[in-house]
PDB file of N, CA and C in Angstrom:
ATOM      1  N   UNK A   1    -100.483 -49.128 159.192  1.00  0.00           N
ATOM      2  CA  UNK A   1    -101.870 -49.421 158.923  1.00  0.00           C
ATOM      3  C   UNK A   1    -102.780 -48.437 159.652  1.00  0.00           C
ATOM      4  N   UNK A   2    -102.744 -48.103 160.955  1.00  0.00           N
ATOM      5  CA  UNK A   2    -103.564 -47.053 161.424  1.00  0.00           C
ATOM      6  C   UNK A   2    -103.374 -45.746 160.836  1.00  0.00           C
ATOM      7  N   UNK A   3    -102.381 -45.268 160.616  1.00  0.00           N
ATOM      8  CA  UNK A   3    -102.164 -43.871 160.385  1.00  0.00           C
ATOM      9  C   UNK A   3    -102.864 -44.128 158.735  1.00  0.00           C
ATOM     10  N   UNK A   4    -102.637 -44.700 157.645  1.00  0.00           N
ATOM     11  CA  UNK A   4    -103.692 -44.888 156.643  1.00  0.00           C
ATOM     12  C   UNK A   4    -104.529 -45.237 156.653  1.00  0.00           C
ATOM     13  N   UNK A   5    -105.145 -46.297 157.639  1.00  0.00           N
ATOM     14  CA  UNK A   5    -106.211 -46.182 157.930  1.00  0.00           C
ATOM     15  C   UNK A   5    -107.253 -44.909 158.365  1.00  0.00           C
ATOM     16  N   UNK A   6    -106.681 -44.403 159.248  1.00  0.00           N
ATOM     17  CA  UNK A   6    -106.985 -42.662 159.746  1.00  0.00           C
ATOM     18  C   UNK A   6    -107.118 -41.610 158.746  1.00  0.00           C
ATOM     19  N   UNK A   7    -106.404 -42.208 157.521  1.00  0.00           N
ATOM     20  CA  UNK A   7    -106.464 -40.797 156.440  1.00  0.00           C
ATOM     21  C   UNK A   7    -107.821 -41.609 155.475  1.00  0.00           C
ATOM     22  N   UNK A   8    -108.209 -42.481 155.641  1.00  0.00           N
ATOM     23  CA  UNK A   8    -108.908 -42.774 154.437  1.00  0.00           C
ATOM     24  C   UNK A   8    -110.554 -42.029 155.027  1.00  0.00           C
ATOM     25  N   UNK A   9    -111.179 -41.912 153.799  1.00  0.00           N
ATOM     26  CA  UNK A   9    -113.075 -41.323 153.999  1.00  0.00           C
ATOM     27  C   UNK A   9    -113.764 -42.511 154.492  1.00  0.00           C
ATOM     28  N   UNK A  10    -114.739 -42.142 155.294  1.00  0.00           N
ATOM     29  CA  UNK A  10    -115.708 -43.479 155.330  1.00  0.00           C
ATOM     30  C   UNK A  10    -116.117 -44.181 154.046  1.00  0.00           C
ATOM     31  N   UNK A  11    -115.925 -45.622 154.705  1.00  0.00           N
ATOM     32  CA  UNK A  11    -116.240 -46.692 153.345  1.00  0.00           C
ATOM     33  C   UNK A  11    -114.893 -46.717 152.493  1.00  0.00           C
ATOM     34  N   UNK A  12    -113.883 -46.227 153.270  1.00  0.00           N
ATOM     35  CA  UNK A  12    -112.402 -46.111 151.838  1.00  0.00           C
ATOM     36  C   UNK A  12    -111.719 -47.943 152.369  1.00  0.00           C
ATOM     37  N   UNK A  13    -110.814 -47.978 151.707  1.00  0.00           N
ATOM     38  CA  UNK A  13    -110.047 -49.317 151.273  1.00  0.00           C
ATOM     39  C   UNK A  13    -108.718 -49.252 151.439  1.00  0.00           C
ATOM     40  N   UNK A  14    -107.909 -50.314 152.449  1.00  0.00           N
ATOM     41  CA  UNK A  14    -106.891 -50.204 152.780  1.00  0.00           C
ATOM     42  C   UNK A  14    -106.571 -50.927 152.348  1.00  0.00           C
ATOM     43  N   UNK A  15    -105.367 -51.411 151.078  1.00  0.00           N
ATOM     44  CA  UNK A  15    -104.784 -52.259 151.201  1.00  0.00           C
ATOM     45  C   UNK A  15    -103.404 -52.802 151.033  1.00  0.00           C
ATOM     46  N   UNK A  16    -103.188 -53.739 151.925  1.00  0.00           N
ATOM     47  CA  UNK A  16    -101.864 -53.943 152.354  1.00  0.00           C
ATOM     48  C   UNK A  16    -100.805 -54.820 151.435  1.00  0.00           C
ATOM     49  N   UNK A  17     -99.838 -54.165 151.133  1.00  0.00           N
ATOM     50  CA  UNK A  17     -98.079 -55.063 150.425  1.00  0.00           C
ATOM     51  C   UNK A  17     -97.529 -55.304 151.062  1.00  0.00           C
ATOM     52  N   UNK A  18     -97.194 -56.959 151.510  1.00  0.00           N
ATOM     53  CA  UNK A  18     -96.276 -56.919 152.461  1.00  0.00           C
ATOM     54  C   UNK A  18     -96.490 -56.827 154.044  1.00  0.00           C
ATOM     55  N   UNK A  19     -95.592 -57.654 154.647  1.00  0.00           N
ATOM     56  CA  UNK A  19     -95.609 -57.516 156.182  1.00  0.00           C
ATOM     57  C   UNK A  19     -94.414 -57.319 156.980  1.00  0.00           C
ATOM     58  N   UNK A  20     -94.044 -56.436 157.786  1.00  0.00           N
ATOM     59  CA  UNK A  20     -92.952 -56.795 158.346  1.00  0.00           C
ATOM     60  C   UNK A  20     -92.233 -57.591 158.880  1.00  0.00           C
ATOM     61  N   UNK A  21     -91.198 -58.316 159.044  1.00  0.00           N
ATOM     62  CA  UNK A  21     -90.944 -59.252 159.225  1.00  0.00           C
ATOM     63  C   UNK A  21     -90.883 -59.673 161.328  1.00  0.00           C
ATOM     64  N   UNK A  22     -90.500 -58.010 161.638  1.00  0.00           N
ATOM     65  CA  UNK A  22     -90.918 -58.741 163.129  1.00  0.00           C
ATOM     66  C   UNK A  22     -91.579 -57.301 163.121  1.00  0.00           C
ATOM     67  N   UNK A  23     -92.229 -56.995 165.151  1.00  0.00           N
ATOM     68  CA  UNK A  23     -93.049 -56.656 165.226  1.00  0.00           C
ATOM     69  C   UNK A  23     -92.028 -54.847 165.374  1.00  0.00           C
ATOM     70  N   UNK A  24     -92.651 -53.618 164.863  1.00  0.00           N
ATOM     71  CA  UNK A  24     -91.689 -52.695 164.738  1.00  0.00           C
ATOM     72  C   UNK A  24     -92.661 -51.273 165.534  1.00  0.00           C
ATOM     73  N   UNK A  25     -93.607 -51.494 166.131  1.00  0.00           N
ATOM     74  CA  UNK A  25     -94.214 -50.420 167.469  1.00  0.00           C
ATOM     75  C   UNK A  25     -95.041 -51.314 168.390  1.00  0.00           C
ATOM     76  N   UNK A  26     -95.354 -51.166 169.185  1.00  0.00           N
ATOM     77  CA  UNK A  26     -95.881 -51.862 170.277  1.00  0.00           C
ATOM     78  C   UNK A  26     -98.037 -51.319 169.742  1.00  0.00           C
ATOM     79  N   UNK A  27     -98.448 -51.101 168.879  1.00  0.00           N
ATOM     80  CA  UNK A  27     -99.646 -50.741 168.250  1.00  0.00           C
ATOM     81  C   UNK A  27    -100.475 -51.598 168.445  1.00  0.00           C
ATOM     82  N   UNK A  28    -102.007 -51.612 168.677  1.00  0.00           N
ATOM     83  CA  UNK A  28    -102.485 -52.620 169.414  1.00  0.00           C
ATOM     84  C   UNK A  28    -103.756 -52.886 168.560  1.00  0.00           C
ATOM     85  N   UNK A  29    -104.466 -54.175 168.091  1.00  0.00           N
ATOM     86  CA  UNK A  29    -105.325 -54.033 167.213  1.00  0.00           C
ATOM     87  C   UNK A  29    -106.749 -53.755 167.373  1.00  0.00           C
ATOM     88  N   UNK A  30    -106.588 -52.994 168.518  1.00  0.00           N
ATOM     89  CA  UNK A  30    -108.487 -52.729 168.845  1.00  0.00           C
ATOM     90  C   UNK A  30    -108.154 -51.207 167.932  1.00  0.00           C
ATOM     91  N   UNK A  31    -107.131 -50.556 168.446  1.00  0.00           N
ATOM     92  CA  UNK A  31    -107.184 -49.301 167.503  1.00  0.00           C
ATOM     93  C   UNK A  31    -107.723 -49.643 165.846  1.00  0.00           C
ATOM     94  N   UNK A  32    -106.765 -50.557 164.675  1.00  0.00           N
ATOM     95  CA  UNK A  32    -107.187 -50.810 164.184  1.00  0.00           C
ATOM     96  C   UNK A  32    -108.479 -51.061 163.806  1.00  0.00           C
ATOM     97  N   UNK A  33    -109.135 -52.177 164.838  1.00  0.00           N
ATOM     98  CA  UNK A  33    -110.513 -52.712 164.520  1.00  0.00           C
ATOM     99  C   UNK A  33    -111.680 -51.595 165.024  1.00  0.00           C
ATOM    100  N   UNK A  34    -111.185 -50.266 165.863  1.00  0.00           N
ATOM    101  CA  UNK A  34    -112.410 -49.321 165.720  1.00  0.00           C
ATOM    102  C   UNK A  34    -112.388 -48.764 164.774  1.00  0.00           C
ATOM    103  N   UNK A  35    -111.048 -48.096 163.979  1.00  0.00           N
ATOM    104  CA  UNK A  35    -111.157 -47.706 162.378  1.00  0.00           C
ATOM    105  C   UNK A  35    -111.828 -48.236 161.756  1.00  0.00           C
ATOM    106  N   UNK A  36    -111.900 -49.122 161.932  1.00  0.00           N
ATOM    107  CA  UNK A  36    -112.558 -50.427 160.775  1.00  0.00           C
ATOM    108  C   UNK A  36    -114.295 -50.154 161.079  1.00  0.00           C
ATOM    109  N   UNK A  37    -114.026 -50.385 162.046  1.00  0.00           N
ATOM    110  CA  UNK A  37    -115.571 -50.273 162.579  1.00  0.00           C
ATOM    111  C   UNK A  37    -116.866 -48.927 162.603  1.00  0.00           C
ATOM    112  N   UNK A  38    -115.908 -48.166 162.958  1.00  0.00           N
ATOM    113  CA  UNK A  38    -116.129 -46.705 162.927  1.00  0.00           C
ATOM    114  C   UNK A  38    -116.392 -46.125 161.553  1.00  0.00           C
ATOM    115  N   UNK A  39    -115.650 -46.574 160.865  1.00  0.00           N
ATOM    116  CA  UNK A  39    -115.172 -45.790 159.296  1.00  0.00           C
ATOM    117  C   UNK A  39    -115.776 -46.774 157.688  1.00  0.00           C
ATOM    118  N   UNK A  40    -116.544 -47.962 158.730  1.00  0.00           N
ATOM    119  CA  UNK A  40    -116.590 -48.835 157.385  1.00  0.00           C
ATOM    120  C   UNK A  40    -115.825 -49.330 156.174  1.00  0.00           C
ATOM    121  N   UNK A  41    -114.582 -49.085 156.562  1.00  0.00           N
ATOM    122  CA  UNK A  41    -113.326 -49.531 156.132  1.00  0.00           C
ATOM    123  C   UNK A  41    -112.952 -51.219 155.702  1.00  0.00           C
ATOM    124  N   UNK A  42    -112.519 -51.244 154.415  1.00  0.00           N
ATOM    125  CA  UNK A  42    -112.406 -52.466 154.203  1.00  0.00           C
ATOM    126  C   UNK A  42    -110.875 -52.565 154.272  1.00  0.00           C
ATOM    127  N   UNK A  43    -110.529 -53.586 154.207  1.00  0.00           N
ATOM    128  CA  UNK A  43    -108.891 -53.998 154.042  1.00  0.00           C
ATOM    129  C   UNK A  43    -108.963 -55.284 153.638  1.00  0.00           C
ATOM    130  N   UNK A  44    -107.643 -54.712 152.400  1.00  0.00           N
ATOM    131  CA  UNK A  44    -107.399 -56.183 151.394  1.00  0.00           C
ATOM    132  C   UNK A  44    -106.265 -56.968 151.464  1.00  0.00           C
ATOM    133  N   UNK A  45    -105.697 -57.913 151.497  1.00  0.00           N
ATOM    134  CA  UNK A  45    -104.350 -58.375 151.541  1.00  0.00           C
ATOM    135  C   UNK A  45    -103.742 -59.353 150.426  1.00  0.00           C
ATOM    136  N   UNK A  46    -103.319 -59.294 149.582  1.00  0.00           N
ATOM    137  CA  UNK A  46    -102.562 -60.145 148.739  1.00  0.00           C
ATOM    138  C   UNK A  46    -103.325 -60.232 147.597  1.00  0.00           C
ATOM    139  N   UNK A  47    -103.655 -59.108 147.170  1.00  0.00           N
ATOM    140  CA  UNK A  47    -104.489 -59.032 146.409  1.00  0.00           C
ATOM    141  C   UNK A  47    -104.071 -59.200 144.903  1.00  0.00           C
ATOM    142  N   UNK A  48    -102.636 -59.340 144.781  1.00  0.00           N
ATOM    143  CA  UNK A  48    -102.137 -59.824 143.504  1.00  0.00           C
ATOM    144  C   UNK A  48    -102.253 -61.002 143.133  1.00  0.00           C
ATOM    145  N   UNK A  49    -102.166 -61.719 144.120  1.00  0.00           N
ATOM    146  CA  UNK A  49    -102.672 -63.617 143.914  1.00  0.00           C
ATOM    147  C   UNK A  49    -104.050 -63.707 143.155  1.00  0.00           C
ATOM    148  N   UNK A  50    -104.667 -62.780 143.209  1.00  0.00           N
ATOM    149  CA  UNK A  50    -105.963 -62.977 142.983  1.00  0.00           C
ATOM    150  C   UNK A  50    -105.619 -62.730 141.414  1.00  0.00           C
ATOM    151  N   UNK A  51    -104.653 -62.337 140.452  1.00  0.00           N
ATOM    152  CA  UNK A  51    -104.390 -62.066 139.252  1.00  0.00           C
ATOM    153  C   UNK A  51    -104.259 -63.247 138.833  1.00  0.00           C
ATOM    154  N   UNK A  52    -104.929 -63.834 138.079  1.00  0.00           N
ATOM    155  CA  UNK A  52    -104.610 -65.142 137.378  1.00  0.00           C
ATOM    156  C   UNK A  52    -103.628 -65.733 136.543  1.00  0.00           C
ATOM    157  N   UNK A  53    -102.850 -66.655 136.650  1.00  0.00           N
ATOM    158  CA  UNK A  53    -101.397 -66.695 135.863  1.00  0.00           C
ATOM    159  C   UNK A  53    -101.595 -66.462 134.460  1.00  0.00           C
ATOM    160  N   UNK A  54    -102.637 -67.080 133.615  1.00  0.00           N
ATOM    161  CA  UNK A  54    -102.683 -66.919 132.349  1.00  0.00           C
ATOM    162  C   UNK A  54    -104.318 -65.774 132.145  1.00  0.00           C
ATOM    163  N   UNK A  55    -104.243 -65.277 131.226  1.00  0.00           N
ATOM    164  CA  UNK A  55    -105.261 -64.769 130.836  1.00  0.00           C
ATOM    165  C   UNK A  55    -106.229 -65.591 130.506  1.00  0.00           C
ATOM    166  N   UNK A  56    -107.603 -64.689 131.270  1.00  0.00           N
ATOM    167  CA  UNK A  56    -108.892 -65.993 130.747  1.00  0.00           C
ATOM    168  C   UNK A  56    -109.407 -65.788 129.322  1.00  0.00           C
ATOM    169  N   UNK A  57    -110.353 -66.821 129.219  1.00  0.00           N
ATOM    170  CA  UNK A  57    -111.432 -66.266 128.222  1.00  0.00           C
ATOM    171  C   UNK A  57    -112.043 -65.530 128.212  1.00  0.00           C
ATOM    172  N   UNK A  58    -111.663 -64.197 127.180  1.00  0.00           N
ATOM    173  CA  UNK A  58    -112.365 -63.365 127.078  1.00  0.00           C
ATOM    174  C   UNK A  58    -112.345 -61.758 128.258  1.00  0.00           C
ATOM    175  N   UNK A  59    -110.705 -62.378 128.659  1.00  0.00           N
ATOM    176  CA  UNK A  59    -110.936 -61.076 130.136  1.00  0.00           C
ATOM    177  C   UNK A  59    -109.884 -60.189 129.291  1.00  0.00           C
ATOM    178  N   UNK A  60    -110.647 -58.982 129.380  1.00  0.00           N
ATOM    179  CA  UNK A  60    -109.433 -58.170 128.613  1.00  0.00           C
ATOM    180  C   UNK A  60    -107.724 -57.407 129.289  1.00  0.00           C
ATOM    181  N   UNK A  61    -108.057 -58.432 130.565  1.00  0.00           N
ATOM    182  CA  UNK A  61    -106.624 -57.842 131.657  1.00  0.00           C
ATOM    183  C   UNK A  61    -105.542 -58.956 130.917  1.00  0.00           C
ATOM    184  N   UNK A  62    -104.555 -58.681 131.264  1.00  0.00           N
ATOM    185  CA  UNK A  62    -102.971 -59.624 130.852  1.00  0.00           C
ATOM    186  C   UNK A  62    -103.532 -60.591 132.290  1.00  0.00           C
ATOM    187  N   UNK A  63    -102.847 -61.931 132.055  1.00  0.00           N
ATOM    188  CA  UNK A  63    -102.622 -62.355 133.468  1.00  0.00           C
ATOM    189  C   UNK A  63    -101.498 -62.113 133.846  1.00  0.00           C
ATOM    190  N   UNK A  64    -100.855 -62.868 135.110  1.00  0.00           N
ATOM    191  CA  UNK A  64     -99.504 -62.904 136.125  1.00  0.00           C
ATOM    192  C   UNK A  64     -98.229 -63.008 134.842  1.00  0.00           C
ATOM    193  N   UNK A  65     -98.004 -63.748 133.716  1.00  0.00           N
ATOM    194  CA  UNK A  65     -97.460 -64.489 133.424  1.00  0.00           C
ATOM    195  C   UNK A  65     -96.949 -63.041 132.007  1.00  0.00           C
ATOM    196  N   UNK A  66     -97.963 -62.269 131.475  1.00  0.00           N
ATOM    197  CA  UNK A  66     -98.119 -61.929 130.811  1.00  0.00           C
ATOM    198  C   UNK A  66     -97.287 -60.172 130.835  1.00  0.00           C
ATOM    199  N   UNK A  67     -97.842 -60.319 132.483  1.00  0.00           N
ATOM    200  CA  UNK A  67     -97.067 -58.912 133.086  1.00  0.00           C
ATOM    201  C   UNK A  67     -96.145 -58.999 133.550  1.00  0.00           C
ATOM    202  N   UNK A  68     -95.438 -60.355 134.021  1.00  0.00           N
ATOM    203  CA  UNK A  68     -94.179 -60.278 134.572  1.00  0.00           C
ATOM    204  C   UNK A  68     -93.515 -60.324 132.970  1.00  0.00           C
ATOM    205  N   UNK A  69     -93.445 -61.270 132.044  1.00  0.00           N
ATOM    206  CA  UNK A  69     -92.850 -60.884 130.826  1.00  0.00           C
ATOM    207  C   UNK A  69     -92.516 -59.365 130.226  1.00  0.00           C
ATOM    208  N   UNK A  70     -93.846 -58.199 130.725  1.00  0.00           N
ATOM    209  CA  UNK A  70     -93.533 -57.081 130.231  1.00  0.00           C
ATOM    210  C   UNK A  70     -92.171 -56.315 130.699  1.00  0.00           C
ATOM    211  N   UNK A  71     -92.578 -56.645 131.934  1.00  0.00           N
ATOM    212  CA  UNK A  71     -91.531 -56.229 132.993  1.00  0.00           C
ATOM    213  C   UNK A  71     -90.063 -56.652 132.984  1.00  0.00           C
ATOM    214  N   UNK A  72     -89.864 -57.816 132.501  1.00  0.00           N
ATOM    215  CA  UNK A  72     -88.897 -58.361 132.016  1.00  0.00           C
ATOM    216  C   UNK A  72     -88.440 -57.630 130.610  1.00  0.00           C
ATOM    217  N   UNK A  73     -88.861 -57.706 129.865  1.00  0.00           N
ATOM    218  CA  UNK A  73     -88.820 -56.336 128.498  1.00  0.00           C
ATOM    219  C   UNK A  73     -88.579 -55.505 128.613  1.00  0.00           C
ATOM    220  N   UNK A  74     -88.797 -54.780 129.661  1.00  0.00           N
ATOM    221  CA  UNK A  74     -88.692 -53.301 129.873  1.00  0.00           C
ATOM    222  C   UNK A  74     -87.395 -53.320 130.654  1.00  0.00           C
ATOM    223  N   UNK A  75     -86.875 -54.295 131.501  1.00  0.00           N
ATOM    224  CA  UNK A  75     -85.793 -54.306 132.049  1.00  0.00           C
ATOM    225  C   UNK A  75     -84.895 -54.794 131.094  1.00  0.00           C
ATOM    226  N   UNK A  76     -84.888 -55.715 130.117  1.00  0.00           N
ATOM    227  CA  UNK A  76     -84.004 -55.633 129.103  1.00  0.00           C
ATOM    228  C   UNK A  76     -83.363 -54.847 128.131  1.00  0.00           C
ATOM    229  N   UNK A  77     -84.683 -53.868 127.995  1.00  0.00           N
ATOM    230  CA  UNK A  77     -84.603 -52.654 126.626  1.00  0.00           C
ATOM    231  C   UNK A  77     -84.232 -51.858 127.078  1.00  0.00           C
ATOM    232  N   UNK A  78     -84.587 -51.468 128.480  1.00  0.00           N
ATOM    233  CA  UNK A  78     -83.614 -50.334 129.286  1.00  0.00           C
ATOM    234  C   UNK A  78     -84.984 -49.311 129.424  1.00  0.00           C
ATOM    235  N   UNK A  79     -85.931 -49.545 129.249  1.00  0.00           N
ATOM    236  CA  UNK A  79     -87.241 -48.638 129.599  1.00  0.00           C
ATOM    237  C   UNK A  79     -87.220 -48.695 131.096  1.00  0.00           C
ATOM    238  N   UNK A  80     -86.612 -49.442 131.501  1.00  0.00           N
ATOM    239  CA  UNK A  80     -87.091 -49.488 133.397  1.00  0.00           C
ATOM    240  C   UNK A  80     -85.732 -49.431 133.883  1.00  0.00           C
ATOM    241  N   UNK A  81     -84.818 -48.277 133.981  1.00  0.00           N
ATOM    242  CA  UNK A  81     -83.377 -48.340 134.987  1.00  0.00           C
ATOM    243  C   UNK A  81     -83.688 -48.371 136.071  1.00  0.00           C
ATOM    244  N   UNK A  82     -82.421 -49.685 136.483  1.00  0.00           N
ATOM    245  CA  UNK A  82     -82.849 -49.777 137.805  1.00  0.00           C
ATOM    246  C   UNK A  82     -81.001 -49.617 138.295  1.00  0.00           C
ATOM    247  N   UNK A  83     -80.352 -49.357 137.289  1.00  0.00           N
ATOM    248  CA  UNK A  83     -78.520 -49.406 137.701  1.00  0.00           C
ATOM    249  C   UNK A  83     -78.303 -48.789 139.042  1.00  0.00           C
ATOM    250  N   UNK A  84     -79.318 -47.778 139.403  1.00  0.00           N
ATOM    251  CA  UNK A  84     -78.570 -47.053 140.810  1.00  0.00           C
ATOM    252  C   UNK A  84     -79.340 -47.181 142.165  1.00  0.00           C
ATOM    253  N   UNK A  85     -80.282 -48.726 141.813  1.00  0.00           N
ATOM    254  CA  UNK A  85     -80.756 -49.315 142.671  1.00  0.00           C
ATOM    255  C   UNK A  85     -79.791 -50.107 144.129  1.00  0.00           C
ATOM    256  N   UNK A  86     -79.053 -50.846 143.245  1.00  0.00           N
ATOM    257  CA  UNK A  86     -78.246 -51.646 144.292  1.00  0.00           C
ATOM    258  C   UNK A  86     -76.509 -51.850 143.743  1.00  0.00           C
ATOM    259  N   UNK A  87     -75.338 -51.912 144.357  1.00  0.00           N
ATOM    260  CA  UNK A  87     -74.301 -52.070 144.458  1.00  0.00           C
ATOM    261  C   UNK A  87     -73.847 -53.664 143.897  1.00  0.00           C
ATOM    262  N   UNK A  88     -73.132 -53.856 143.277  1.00  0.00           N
ATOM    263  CA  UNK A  88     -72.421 -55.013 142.856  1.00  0.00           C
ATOM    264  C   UNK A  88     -71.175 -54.958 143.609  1.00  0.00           C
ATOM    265  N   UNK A  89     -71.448 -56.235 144.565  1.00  0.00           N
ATOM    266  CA  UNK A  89     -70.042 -56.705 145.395  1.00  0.00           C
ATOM    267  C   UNK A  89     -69.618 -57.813 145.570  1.00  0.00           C
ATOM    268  N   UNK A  90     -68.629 -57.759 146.185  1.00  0.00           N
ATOM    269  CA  UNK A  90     -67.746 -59.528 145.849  1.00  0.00           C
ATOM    270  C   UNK A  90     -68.722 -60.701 147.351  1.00  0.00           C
ATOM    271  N   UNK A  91     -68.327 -61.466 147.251  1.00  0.00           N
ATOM    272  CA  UNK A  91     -69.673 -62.019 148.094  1.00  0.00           C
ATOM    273  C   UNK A  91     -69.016 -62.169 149.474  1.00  0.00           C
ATOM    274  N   UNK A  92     -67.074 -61.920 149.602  1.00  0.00           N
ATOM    275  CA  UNK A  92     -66.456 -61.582 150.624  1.00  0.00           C
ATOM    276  C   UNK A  92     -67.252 -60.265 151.378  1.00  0.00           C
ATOM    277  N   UNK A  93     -67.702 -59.325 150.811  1.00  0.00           N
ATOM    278  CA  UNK A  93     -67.981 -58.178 151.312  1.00  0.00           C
ATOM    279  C   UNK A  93     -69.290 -57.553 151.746  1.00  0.00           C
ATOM    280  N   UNK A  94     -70.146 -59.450 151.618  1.00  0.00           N
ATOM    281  CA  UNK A  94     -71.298 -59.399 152.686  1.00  0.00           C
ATOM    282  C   UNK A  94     -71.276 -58.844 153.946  1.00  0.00           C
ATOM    283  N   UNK A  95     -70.528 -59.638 154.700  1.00  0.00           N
ATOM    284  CA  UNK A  95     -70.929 -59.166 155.901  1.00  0.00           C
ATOM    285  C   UNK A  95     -71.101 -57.378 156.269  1.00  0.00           C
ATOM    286  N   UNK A  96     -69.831 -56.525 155.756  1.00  0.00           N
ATOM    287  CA  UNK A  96     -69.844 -55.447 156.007  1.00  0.00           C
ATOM    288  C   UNK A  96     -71.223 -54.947 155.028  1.00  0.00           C
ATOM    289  N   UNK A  97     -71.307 -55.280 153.871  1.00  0.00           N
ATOM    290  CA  UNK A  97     -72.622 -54.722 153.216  1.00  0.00           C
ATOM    291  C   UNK A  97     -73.629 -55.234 154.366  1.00  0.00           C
ATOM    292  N   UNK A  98     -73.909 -56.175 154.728  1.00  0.00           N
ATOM    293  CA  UNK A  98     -75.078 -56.196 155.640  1.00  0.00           C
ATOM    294  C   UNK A  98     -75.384 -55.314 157.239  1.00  0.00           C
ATOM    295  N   UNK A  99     -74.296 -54.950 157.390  1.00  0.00           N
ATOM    296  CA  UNK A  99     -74.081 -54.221 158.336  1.00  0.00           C
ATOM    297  C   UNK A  99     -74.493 -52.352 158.145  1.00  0.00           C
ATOM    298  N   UNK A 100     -74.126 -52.450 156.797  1.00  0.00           N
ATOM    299  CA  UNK A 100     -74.699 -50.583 155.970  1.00  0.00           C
ATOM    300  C   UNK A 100     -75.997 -50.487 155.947  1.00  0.00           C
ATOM    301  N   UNK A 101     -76.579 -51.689 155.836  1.00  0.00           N
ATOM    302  CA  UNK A 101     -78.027 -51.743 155.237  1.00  0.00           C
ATOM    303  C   UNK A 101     -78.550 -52.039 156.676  1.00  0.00           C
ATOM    304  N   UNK A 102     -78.307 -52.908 157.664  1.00  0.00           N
ATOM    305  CA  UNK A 102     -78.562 -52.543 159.062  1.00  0.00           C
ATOM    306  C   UNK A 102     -78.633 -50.932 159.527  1.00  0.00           C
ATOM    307  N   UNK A 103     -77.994 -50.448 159.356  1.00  0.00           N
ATOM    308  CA  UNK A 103     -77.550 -49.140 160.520  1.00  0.00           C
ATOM    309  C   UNK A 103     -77.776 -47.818 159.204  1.00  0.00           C
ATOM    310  N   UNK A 104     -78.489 -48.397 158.005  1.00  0.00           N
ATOM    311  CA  UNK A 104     -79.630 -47.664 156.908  1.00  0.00           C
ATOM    312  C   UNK A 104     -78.026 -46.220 156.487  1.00  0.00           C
ATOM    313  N   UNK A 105     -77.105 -46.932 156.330  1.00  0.00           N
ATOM    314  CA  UNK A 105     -76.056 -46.261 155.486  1.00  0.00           C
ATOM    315  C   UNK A 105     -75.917 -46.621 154.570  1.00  0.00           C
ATOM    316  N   UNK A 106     -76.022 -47.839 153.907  1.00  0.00           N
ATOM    317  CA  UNK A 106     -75.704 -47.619 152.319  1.00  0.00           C
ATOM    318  C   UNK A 106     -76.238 -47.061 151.562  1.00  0.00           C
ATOM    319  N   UNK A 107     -75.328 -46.921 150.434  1.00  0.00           N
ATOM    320  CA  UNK A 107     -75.120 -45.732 149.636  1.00  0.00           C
ATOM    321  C   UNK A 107     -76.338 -46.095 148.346  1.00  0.00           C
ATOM    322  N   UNK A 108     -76.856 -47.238 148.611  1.00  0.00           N
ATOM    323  CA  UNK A 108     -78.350 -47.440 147.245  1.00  0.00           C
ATOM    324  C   UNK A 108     -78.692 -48.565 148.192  1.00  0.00           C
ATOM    325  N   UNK A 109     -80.329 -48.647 147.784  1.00  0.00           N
ATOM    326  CA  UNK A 109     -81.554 -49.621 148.079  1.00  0.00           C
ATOM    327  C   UNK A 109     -81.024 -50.992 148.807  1.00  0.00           C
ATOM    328  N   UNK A 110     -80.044 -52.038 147.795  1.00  0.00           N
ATOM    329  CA  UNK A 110     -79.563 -52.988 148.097  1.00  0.00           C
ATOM    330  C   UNK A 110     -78.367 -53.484 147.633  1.00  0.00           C
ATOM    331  N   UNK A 111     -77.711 -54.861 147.887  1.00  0.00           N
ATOM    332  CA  UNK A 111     -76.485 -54.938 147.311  1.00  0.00           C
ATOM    333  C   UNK A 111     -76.590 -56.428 146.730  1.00  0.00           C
ATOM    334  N   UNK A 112     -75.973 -55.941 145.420  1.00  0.00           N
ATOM    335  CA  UNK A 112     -75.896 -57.576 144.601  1.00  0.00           C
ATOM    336  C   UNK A 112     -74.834 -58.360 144.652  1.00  0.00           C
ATOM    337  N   UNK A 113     -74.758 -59.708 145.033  1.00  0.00           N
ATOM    338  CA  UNK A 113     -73.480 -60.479 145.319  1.00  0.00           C
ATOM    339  C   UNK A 113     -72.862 -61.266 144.025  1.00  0.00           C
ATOM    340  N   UNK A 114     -71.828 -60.722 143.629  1.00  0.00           N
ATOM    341  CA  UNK A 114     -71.152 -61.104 141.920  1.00  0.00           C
ATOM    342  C   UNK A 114     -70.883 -62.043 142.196  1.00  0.00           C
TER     343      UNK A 114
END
């Protein structure tokens, strides 16, 4: 968050996907909050919730419901490969798969348990 924060122009927009799950530099939030302050910087968070499940009246966006279906389509028809994303393994061969993906050796993104 600081280091994009730091690249954005005054008045630019940060916004955040996701959080880490524990804490991963010792970074302290006054840094943050003088960016903010300094730079007129906004920051957004979860800003997909704000997509409405169904489409309204009259809004010409898809809602939630409308775009996950596409996405689903496109992963069916084969417009979106994702085959060399993650590994198919026997569910014996967790533990050692979790251990690759610890110590950032495996050989793709993630591993699927057959």
């Amino acid at each position: 968050m600081l280091l994009a924060g730091a690249a954005l122009r005054v008045g630019g927009e940060l916004s955040l996907v996701g959080v880490p799950w524990r804490p991963r530099d010792d970074a302290h939030l006054h840094a943050l909050m003088d960016l903010v302050f300094h730079r007129y910087l906004t920051i957004r968070s979860g800003w997909k919730w704000q997509i409405p499940w169904e489409a309204g009246t009259g809004d010409s966006l898809p809602g939630m419901r409308a775009q996950l279906e596409l996405a689903l389509r496109w992963l069916a028809n084969g417009t979106v490969v994702v085959d060399d994303l993650a590994s198919v393994i026997s569910a014996s061969e967790a533990p050692h798969a979790y251990e690759k993906l610890r110590r950032r050796q495996a050989p793709r993104l993630t591993y699927l348990l057959d």
